[in-house]
PDB file of N, CA and C in Angstrom:
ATOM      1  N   UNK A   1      59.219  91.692  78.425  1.00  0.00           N
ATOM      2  CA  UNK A   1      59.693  90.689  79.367  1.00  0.00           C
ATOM      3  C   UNK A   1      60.070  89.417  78.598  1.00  0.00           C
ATOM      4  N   UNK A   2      61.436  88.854  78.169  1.00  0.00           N
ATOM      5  CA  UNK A   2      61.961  87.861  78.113  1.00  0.00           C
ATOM      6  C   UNK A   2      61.139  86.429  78.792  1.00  0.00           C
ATOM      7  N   UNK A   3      61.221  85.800  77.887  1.00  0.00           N
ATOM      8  CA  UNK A   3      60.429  84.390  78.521  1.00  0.00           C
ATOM      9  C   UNK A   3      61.634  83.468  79.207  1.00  0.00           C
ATOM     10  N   UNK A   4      61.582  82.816  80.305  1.00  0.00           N
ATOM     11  CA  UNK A   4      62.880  82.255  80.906  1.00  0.00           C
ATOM     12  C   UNK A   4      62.253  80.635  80.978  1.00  0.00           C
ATOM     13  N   UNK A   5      62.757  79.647  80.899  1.00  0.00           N
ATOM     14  CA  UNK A   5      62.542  78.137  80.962  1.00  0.00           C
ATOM     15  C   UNK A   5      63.921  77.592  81.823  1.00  0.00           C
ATOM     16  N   UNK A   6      63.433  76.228  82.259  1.00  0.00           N
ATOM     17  CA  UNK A   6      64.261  75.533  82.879  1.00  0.00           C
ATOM     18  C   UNK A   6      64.040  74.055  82.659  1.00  0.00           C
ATOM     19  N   UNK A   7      65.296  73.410  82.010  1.00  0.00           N
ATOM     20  CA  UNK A   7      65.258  72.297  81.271  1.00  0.00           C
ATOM     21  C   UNK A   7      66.547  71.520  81.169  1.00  0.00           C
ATOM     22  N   UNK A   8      66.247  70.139  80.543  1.00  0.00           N
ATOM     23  CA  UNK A   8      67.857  69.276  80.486  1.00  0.00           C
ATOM     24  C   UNK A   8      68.255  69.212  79.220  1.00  0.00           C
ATOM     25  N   UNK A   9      69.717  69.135  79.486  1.00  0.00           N
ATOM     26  CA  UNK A   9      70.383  69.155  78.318  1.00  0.00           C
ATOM     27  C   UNK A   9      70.335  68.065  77.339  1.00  0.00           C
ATOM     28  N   UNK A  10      69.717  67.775  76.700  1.00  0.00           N
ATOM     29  CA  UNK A  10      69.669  66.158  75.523  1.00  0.00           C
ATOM     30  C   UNK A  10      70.628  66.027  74.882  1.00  0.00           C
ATOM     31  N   UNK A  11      71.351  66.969  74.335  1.00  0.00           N
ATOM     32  CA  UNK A  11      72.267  66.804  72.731  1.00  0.00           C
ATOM     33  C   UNK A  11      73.296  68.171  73.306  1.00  0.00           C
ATOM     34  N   UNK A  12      74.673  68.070  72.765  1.00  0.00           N
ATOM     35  CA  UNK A  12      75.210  69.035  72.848  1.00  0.00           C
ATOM     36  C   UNK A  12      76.831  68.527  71.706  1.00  0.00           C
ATOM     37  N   UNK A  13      75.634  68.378  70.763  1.00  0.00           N
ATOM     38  CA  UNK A  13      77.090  67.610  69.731  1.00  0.00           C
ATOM     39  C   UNK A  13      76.975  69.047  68.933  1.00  0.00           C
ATOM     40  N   UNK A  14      76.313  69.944  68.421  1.00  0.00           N
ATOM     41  CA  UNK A  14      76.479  70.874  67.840  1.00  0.00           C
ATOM     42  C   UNK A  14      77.492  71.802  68.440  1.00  0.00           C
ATOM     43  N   UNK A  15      78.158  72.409  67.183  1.00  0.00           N
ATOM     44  CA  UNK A  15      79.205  73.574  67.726  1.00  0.00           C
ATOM     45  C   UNK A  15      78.266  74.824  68.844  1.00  0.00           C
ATOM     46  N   UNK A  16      79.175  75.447  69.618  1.00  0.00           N
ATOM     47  CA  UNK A  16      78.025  76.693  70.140  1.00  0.00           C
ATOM     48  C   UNK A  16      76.741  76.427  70.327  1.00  0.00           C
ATOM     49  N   UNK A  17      75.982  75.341  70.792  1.00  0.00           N
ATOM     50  CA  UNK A  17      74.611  74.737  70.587  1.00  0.00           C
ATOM     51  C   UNK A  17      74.056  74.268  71.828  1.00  0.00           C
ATOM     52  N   UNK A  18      73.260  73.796  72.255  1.00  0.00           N
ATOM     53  CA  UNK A  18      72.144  72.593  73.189  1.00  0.00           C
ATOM     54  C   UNK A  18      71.188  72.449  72.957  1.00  0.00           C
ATOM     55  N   UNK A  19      70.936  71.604  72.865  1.00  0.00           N
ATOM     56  CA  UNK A  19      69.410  71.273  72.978  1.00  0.00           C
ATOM     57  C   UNK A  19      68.449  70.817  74.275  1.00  0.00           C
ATOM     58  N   UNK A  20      68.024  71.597  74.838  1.00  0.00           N
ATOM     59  CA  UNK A  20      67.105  71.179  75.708  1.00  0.00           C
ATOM     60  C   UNK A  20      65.828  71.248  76.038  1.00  0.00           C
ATOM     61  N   UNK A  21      65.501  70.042  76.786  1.00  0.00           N
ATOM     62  CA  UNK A  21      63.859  69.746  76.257  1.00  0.00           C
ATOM     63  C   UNK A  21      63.535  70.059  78.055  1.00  0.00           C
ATOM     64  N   UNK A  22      62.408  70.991  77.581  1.00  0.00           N
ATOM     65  CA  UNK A  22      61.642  71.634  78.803  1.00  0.00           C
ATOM     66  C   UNK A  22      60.287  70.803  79.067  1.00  0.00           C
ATOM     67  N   UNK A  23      60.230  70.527  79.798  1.00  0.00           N
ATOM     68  CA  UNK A  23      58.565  69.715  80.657  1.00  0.00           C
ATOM     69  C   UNK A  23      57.611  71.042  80.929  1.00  0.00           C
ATOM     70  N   UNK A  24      56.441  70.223  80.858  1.00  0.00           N
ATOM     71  CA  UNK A  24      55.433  71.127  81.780  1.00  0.00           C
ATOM     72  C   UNK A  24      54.433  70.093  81.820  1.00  0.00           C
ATOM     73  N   UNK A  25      54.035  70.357  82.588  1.00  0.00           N
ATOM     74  CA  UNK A  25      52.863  69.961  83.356  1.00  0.00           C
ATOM     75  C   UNK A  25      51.755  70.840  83.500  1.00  0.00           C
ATOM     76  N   UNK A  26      50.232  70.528  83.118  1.00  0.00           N
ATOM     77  CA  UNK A  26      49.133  71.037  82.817  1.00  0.00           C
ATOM     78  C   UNK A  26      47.803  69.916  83.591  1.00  0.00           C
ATOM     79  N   UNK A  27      46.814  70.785  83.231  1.00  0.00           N
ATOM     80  CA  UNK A  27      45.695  69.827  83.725  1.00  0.00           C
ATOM     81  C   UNK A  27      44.470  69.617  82.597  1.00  0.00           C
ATOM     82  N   UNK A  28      44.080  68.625  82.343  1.00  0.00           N
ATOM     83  CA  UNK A  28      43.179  68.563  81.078  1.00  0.00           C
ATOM     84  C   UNK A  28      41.892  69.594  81.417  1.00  0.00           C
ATOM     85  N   UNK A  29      41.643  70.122  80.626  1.00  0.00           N
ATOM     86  CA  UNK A  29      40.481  71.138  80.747  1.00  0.00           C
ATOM     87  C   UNK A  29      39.177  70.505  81.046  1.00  0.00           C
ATOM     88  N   UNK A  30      38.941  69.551  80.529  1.00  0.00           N
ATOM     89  CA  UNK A  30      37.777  68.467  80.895  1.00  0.00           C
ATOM     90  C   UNK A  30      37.831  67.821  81.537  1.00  0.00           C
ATOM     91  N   UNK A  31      38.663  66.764  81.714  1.00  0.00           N
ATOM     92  CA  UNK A  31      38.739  65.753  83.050  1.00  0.00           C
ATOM     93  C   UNK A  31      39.953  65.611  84.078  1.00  0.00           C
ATOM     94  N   UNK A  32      40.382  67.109  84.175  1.00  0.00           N
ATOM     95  CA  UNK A  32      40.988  67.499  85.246  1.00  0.00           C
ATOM     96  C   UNK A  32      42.081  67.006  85.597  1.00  0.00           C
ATOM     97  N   UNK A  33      43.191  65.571  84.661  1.00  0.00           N
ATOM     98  CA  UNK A  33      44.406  64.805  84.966  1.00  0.00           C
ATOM     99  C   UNK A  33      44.844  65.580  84.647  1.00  0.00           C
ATOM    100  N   UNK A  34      46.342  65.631  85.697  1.00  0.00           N
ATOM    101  CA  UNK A  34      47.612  66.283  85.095  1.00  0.00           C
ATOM    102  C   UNK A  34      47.992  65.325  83.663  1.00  0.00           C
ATOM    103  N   UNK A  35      48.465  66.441  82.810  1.00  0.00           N
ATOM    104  CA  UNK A  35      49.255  65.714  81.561  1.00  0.00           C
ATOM    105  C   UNK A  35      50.561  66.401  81.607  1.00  0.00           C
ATOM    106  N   UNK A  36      51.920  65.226  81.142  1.00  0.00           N
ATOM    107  CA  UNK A  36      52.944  66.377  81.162  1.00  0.00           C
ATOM    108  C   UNK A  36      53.362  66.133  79.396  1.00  0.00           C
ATOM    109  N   UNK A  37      53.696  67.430  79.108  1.00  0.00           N
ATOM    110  CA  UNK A  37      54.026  67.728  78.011  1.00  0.00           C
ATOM    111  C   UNK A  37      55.732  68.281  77.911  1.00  0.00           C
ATOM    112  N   UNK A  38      56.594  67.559  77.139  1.00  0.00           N
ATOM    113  CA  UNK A  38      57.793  67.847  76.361  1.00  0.00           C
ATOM    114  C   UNK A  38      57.963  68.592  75.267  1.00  0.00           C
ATOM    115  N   UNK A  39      58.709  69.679  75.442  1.00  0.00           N
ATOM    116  CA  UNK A  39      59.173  70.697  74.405  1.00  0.00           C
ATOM    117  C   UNK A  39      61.127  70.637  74.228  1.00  0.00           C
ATOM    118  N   UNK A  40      61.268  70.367  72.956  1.00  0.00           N
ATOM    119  CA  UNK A  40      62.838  70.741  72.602  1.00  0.00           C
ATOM    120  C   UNK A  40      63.193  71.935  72.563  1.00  0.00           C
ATOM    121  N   UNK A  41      64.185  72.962  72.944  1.00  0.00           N
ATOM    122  CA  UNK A  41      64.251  74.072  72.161  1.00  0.00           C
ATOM    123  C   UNK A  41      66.141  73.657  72.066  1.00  0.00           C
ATOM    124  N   UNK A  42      66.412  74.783  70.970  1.00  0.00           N
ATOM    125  CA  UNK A  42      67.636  74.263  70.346  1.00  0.00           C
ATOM    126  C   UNK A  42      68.639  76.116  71.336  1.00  0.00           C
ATOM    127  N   UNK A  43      69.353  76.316  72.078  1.00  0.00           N
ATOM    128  CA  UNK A  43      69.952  77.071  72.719  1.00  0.00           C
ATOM    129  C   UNK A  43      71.261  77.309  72.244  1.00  0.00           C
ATOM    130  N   UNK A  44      71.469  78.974  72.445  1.00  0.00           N
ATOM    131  CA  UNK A  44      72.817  79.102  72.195  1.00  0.00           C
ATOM    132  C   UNK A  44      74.290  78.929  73.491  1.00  0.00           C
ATOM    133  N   UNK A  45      74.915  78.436  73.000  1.00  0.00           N
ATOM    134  CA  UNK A  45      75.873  77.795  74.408  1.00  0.00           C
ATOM    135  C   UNK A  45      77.372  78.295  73.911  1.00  0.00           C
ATOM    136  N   UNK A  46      77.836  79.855  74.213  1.00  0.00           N
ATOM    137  CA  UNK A  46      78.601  79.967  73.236  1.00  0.00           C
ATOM    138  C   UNK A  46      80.239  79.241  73.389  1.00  0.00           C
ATOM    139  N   UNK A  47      80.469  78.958  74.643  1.00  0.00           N
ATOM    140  CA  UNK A  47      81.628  78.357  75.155  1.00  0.00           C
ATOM    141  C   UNK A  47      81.313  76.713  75.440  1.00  0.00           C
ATOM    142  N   UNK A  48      80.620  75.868  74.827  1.00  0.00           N
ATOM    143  CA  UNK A  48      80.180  74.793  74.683  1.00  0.00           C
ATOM    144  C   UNK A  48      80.316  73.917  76.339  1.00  0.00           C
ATOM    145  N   UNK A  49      79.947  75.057  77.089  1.00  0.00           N
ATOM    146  CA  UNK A  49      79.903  74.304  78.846  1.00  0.00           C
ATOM    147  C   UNK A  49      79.006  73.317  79.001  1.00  0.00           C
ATOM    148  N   UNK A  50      78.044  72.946  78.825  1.00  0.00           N
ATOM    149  CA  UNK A  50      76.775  72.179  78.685  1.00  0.00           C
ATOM    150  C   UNK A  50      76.998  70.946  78.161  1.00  0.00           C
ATOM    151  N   UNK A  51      76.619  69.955  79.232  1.00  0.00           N
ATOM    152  CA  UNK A  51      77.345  68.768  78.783  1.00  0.00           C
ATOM    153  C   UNK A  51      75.636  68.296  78.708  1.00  0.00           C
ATOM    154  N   UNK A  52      75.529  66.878  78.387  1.00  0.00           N
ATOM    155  CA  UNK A  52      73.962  66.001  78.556  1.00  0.00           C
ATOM    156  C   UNK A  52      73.921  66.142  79.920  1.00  0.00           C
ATOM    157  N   UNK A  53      72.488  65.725  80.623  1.00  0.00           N
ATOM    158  CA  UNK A  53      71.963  65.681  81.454  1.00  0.00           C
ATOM    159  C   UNK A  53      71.635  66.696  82.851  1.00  0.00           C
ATOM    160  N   UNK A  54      72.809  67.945  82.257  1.00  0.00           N
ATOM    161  CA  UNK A  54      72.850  69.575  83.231  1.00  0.00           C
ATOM    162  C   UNK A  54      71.695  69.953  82.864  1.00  0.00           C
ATOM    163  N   UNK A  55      71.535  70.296  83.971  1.00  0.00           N
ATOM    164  CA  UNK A  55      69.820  71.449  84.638  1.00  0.00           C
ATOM    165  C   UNK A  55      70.554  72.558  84.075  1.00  0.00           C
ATOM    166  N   UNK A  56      69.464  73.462  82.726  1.00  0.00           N
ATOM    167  CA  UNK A  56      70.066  74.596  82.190  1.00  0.00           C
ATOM    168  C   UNK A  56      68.900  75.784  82.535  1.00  0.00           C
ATOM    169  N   UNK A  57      68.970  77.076  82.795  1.00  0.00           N
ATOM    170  CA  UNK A  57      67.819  78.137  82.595  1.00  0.00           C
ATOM    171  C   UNK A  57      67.996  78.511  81.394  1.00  0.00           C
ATOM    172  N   UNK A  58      67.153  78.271  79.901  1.00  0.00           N
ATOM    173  CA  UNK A  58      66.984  79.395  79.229  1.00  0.00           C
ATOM    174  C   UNK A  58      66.355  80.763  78.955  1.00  0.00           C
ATOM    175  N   UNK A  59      66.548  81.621  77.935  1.00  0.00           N
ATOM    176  CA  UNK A  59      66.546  83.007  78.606  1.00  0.00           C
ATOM    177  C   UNK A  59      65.835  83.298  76.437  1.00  0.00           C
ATOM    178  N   UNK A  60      64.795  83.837  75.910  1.00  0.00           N
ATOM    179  CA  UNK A  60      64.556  83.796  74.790  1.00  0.00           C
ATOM    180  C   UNK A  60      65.339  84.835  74.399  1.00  0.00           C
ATOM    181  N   UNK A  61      65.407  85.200  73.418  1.00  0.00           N
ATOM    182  CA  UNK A  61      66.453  86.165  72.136  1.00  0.00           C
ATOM    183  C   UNK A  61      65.865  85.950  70.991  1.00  0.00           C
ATOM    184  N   UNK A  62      66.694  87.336  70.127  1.00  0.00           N
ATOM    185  CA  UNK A  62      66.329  87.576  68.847  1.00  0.00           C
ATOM    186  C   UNK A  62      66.972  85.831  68.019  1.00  0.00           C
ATOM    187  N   UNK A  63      66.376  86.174  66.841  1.00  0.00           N
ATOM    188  CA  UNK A  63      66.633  84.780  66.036  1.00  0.00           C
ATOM    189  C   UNK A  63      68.836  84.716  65.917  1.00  0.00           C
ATOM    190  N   UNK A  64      68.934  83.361  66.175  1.00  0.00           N
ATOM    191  CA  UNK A  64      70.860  83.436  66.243  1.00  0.00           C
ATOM    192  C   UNK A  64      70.922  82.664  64.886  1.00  0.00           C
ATOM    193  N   UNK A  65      69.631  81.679  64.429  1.00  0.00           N
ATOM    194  CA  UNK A  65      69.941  80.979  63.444  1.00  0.00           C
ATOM    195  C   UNK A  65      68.720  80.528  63.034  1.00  0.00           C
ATOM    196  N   UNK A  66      68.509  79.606  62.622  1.00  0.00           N
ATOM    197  CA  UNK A  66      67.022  79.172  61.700  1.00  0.00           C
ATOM    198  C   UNK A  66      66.367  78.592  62.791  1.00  0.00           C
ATOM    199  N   UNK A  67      67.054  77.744  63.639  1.00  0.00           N
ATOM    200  CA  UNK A  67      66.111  77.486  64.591  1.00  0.00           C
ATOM    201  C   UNK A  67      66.524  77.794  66.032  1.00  0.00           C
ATOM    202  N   UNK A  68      67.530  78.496  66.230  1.00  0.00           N
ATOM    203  CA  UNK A  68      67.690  78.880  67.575  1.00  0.00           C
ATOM    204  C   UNK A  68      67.491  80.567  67.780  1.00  0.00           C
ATOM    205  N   UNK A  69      66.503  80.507  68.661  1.00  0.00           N
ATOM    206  CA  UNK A  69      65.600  81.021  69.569  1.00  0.00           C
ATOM    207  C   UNK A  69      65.843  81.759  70.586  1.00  0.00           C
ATOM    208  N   UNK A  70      66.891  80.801  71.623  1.00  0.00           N
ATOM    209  CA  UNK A  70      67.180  81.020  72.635  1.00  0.00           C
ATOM    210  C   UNK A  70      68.460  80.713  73.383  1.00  0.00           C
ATOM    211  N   UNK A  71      68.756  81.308  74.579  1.00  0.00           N
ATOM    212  CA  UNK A  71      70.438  81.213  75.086  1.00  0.00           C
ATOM    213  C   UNK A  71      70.483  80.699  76.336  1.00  0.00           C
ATOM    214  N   UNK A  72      71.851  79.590  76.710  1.00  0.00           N
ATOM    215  CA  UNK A  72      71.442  79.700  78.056  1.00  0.00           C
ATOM    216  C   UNK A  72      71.999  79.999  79.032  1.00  0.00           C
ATOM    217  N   UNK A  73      71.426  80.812  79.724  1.00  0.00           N
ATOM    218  CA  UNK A  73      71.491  81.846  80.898  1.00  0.00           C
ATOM    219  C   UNK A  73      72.883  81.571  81.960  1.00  0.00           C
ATOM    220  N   UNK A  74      72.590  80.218  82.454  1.00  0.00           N
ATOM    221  CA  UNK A  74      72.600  79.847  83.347  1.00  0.00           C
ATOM    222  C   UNK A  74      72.513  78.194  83.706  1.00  0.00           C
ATOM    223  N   UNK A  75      73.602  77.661  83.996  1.00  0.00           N
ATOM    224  CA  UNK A  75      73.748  76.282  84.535  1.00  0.00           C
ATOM    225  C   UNK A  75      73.146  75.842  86.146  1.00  0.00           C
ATOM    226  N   UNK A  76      72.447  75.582  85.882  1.00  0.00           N
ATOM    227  CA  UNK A  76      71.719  74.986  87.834  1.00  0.00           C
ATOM    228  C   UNK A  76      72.358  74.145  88.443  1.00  0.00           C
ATOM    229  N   UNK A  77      72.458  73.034  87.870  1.00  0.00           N
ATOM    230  CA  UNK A  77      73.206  71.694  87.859  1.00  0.00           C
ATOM    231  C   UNK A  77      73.818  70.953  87.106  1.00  0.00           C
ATOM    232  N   UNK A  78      75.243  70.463  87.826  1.00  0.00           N
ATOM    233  CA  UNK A  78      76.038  69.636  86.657  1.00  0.00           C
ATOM    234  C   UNK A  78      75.214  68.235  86.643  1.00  0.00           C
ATOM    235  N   UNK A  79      75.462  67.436  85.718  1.00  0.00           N
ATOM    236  CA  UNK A  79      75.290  66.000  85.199  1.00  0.00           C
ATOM    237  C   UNK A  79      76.332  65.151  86.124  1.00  0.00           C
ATOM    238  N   UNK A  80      75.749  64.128  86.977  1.00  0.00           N
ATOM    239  CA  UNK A  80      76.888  63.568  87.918  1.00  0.00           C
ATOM    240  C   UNK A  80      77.825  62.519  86.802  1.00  0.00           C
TER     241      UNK A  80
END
C-alpha cells in the first residue's frame, strides 16, 4: 500500500519538481497538547502544473532522484 499525503505547494522553481510541505498534527504523549509538525517532501510534477500555494495529494514511488520520493497525484485546489 502506497503512502498518500496532502499538502501545499512552497517552491516550484525546479524543472519537473514541487516541493510540498505536509502538516500533521499529533498529541504529546505526556501532556496531552496538540503539537503540529511540518514536513517538506520534494515531488515529481512532470508537466510543471503546480504553481505555490495549490492543495496537492502526494502518492510515494520508487526513488526519481536523490531526493525525490514522491509524485503528485492529484491537484485539490488552485492558488487564488
Amino acid at each position: 500500500m502506497k503512502k498518500v499525503r496532502v499538502g501545499k505547494v512552497v517552491s516550484n522553481r525546479m524543472d519537473k519538481t514541487a516541493v510540498v510541505r505536509v502538516e500533521r498534527t499529533f498529541r504529546h504523549p505526556l501532556y496531552g497538547k496538540i503539537i503540529k509538525r511540518a514536513k517538506r517532501f520534494k515531488a515529481h510534477d512532470p508537466r510543471n502544473e503546480c504553481k505555490i500555494g495549490d492543495k496537492v495529494e502526494i502518492i510515494e514511488t520508487r526513488p526519481l532522484s536523490k531526493d525525490k520520493r514522491w509524485r503528485v497525484a492529484k491537484i485539490l485546489e488552485k492558488a487564488k
